[in-house]
Protein backbone atom coordinates (compact mmCIF):
# COMPACT_ATOMS: atom_id res chain seq x y z
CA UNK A 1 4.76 13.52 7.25
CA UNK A 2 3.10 10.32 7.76
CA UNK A 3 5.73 7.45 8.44
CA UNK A 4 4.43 4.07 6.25
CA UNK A 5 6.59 1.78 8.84
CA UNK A 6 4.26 2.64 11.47
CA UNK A 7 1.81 1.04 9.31
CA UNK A 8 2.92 -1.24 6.75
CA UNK A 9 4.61 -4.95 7.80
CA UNK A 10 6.08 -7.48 6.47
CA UNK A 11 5.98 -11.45 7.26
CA UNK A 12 6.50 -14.71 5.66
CA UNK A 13 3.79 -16.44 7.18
CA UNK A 14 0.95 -13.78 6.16
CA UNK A 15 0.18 -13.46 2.01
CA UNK A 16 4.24 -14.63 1.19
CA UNK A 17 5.33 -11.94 3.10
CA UNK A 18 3.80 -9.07 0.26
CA UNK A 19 3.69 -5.73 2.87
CA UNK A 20 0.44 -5.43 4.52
CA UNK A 21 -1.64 -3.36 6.30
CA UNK A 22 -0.36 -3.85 10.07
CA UNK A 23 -2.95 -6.17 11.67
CA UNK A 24 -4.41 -7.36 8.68
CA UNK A 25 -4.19 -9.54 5.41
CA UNK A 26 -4.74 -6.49 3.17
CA UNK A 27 -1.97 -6.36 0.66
CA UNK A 28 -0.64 -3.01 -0.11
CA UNK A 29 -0.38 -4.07 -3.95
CA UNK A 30 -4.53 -4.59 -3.52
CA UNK A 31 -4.82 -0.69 -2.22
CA UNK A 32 -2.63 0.58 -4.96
CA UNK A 33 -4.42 -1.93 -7.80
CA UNK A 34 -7.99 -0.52 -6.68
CA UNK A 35 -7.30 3.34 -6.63
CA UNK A 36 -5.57 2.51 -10.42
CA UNK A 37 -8.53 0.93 -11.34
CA UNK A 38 -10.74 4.26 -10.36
CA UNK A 39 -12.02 3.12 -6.91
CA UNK A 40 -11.95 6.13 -4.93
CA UNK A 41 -10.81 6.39 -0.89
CA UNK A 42 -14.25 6.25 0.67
CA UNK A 43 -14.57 2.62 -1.82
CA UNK A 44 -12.13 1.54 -0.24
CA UNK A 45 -12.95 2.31 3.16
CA UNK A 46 -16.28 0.59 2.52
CA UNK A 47 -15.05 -2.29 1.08
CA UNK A 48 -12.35 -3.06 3.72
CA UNK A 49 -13.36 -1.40 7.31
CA UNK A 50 -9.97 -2.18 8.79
CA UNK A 51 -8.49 0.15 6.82
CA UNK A 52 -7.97 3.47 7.99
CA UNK A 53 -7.22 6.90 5.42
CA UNK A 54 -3.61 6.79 7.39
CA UNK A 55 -3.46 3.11 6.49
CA UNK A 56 -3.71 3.92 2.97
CA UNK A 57 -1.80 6.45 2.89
CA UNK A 58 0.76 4.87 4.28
CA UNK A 59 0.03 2.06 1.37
CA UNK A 60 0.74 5.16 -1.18
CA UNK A 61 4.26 6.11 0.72
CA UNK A 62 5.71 2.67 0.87
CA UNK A 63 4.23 2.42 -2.93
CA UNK A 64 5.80 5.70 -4.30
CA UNK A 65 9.42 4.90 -2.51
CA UNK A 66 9.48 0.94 -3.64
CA UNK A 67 9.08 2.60 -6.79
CA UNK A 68 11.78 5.67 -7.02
CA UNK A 69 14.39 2.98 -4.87
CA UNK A 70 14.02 0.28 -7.81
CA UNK A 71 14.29 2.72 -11.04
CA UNK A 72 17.39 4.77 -11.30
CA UNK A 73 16.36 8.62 -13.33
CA UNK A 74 16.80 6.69 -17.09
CA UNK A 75 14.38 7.18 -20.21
CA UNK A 76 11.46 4.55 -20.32
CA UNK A 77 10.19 4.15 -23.83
């Protein structure tokens, strides 16, 4: 499996520290906003050539365990 850490990063002097795309400005927050607004993979590969289909994958990873670390199994209403 794809390890995000290989390319996700984090640094207070690039966008407040928000995780990026290694080498870039490209918050992951922007690649998970975009794919829940409909835009597809290949949209965003136009839209941002830096990016690579392991790059947002990775995005997805970091995404999905940011999420299941920060809310304990409980019912949301």
């Amino acid at each position: 499996m794809l390890d995000w850490r290989e390319h996700i990063t984090s640094d207070p002097q690039v966008m407040l520290g928000k995780p990026c795309i290694k080498g870039t400005r490209i918050p992951v927050e922007l690649i998970v906003r975009k794919f829940a607004a409909g835009e597809t993979e290949a949209d965003l590969l136009r839209g941002y050539p830096r990016l690579s289909h392991a790059a947002i994958q990775a995005a997805l990873l970091f995404a999905a365990e940011a999420v299941g670390s920060q809310f304990p199994a409980r019912k949301i209403s």
